[in-house]
C-alpha atoms as a PDB file:
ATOM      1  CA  UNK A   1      15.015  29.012   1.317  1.00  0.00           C
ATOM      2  CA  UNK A   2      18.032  29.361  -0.892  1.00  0.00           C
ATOM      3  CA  UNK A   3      18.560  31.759  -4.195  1.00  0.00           C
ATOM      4  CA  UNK A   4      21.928  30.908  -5.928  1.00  0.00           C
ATOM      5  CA  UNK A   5      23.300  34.383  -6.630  1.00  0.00           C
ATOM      6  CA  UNK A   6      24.645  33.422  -9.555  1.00  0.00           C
ATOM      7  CA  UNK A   7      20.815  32.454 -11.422  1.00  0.00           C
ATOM      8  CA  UNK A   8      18.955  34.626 -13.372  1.00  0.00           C
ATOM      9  CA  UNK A   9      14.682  34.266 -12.459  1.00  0.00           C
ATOM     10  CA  UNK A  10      11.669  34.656 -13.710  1.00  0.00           C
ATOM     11  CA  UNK A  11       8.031  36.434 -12.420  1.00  0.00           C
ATOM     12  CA  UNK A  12       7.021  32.424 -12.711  1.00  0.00           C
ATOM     13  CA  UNK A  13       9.594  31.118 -10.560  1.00  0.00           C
ATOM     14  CA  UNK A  14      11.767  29.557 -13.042  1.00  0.00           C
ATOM     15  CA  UNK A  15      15.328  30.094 -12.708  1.00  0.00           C
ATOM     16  CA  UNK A  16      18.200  30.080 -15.324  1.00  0.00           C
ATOM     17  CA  UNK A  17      21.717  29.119 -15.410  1.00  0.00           C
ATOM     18  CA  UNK A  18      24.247  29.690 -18.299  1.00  0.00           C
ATOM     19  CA  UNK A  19      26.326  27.125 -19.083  1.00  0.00           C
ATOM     20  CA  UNK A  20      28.647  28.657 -21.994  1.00  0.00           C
ATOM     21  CA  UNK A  21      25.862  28.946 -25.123  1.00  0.00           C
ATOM     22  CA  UNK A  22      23.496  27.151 -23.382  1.00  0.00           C
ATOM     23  CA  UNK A  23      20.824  27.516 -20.672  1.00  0.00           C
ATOM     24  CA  UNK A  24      19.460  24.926 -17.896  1.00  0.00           C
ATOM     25  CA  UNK A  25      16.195  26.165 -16.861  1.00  0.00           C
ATOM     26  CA  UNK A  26      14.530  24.840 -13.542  1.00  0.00           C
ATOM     27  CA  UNK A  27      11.868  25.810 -11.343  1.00  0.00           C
ATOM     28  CA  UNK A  28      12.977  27.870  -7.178  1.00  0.00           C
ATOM     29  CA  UNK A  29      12.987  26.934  -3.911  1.00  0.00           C
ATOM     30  CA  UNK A  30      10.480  29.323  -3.424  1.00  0.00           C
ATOM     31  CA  UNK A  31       8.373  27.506  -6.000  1.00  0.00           C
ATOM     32  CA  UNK A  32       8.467  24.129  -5.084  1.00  0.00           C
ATOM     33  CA  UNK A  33       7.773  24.713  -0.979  1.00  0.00           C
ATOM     34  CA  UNK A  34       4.795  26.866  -2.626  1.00  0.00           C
ATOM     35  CA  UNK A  35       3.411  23.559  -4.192  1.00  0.00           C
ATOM     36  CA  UNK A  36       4.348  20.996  -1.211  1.00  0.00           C
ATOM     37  CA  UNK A  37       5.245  17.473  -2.511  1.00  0.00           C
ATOM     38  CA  UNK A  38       6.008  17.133  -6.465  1.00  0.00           C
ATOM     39  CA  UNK A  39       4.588  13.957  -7.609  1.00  0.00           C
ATOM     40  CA  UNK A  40       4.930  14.049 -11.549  1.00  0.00           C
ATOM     41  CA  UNK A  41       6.730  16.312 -13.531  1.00  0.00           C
ATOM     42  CA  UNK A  42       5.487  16.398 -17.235  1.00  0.00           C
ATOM     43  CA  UNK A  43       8.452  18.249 -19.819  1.00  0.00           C
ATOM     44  CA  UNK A  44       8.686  19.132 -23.573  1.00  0.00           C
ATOM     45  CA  UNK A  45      10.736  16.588 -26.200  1.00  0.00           C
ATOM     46  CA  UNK A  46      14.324  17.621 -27.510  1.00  0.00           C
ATOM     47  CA  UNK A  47      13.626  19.592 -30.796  1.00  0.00           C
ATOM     48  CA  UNK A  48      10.545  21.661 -29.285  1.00  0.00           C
ATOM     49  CA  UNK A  49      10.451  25.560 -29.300  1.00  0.00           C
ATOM     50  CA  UNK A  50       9.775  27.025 -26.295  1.00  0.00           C
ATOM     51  CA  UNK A  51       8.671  30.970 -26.192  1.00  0.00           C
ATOM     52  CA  UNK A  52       8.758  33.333 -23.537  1.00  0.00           C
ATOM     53  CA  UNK A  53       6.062  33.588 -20.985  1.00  0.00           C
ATOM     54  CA  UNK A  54       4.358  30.602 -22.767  1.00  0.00           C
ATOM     55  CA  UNK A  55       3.565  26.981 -20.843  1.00  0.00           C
ATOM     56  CA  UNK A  56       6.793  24.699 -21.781  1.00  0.00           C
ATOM     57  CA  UNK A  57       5.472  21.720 -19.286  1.00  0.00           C
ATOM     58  CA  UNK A  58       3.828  21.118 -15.782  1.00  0.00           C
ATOM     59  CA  UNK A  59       4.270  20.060 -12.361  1.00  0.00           C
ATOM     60  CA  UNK A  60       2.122  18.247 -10.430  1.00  0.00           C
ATOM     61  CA  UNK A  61       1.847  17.712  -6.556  1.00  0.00           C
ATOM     62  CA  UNK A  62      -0.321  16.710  -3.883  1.00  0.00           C
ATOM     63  CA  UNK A  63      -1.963  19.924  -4.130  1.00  0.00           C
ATOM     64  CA  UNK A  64      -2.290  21.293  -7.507  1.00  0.00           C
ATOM     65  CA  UNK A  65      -0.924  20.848 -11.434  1.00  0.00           C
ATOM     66  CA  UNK A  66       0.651  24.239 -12.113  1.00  0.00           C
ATOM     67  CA  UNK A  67       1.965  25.221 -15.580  1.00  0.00           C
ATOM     68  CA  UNK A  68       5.831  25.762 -16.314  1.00  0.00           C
ATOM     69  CA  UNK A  69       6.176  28.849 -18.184  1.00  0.00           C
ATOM     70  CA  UNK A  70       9.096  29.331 -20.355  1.00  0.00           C
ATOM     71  CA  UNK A  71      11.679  32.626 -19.139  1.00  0.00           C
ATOM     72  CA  UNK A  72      13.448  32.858 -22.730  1.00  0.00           C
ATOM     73  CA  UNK A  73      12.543  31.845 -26.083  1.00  0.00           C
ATOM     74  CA  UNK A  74      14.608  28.722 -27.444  1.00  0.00           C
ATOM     75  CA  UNK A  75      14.858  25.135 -28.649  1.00  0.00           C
ATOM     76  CA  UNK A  76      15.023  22.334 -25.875  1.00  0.00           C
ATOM     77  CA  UNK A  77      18.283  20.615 -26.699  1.00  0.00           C
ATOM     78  CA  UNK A  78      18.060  18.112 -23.253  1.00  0.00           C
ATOM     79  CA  UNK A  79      15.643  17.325 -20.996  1.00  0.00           C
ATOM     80  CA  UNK A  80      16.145  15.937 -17.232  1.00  0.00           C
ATOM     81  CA  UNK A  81      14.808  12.188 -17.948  1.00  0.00           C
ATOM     82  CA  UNK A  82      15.911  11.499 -14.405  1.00  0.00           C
ATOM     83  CA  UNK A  83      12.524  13.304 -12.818  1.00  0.00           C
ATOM     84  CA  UNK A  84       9.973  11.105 -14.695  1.00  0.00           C
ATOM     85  CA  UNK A  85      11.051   8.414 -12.105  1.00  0.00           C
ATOM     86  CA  UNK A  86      12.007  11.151  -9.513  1.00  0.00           C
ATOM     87  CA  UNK A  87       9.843  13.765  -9.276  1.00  0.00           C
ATOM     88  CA  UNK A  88      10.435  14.373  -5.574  1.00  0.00           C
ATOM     89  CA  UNK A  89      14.049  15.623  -6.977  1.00  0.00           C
ATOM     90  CA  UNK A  90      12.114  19.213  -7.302  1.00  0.00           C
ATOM     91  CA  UNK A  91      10.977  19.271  -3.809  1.00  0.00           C
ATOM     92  CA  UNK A  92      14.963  18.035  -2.709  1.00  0.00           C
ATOM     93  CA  UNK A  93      16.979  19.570  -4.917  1.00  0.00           C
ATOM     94  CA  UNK A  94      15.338  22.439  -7.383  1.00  0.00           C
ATOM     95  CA  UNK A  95      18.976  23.505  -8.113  1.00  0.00           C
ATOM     96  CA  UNK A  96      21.042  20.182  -8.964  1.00  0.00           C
ATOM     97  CA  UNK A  97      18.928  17.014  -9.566  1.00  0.00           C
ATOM     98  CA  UNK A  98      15.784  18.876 -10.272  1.00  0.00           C
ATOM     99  CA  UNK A  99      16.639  21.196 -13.433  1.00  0.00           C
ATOM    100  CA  UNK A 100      14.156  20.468 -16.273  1.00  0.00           C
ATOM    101  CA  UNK A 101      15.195  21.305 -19.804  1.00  0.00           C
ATOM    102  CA  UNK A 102      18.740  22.617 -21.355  1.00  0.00           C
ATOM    103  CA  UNK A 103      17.768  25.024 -24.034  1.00  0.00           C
ATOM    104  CA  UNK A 104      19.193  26.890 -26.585  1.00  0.00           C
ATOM    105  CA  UNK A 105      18.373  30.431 -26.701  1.00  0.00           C
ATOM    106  CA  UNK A 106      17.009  32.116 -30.229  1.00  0.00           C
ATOM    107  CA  UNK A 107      18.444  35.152 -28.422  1.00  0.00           C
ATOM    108  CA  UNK A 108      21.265  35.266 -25.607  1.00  0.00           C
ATOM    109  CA  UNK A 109      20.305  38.891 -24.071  1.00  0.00           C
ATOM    110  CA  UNK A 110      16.782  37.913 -23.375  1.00  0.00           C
ATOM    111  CA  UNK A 111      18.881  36.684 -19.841  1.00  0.00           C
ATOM    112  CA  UNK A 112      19.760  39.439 -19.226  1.00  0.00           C
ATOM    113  CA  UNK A 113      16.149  40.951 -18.813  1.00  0.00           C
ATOM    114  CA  UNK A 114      15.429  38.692 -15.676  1.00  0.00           C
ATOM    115  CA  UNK A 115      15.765  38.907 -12.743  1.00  0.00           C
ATOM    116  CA  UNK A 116      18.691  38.819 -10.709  1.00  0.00           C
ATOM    117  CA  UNK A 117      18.768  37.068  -7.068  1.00  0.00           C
ATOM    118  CA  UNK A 118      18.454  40.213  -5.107  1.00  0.00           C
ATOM    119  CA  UNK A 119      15.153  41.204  -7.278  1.00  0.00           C
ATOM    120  CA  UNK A 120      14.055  37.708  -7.283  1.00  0.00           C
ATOM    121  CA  UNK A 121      14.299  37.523  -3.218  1.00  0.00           C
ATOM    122  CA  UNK A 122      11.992  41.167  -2.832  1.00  0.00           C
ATOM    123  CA  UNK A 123       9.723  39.990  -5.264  1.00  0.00           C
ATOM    124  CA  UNK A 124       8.950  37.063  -3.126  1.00  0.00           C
ATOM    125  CA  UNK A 125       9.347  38.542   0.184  1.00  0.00           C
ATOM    126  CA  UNK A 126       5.785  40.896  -1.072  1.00  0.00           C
ATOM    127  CA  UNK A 127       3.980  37.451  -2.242  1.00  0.00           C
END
């Protein structure tokens, strides 16, 4: 299972990378072997708010529907239309093909309040 040093995570598996004043947000590795095979993928509209630790959209897979919870407060400025036809992109590639939303954040230094890869990897090694 891979965690990009270079991401920032949250305690609901979403990861974040900066991309000069913006932020891609996207769910782990971890995550997505967690819910076994992604069939749909439903994600907010361009223009919506999205606020900390609150539901921004949901995945759904073979299994279960579980709830994608926002790591930073921000307004969605892109959203990966490629997964509506390609949801099995999260299960192959939660890094690259799989990210969900580009945001921009209401405030920058909420990032740096998650969690770095190191943290990320012992919080899941206790799970």
């Amino acid at each position: 299972m891979s965690t990009p040093k270079e991401l920032r995570y949250s305690e609901e598996h979403e990861w974040v990378k900066t991309e000069g004043d913006k932020v891609r947000i996207g769910i782990t590795d971890f995550a997505q072997s967690e819910l076994g095979d992604i069939v749909f993928v439903e994600l907010p509209e361009v223009g919506d708010e999205i606020k900390a630790d609150e539901p921004f959209g949901s995945v759904e897979s073979v299994k279960t529907v579980s709830e994608l919870y926002a790591p930073i407060n921000g307004k969605v400025v892109e959203v990966n239309e490629d997964l509506d036809d390609n949801p099995e992109f999260v299960n192959e590639s939660p890094y690259e093909k799989a990210w969900m939303i580009v945001v921009e954040p209401a405030d920058a230094s909420e990032i740096d309040s998650l969690m770095t890869a190191e943290q990320y990897d012992e919080m899941i090694k206790e799970d």
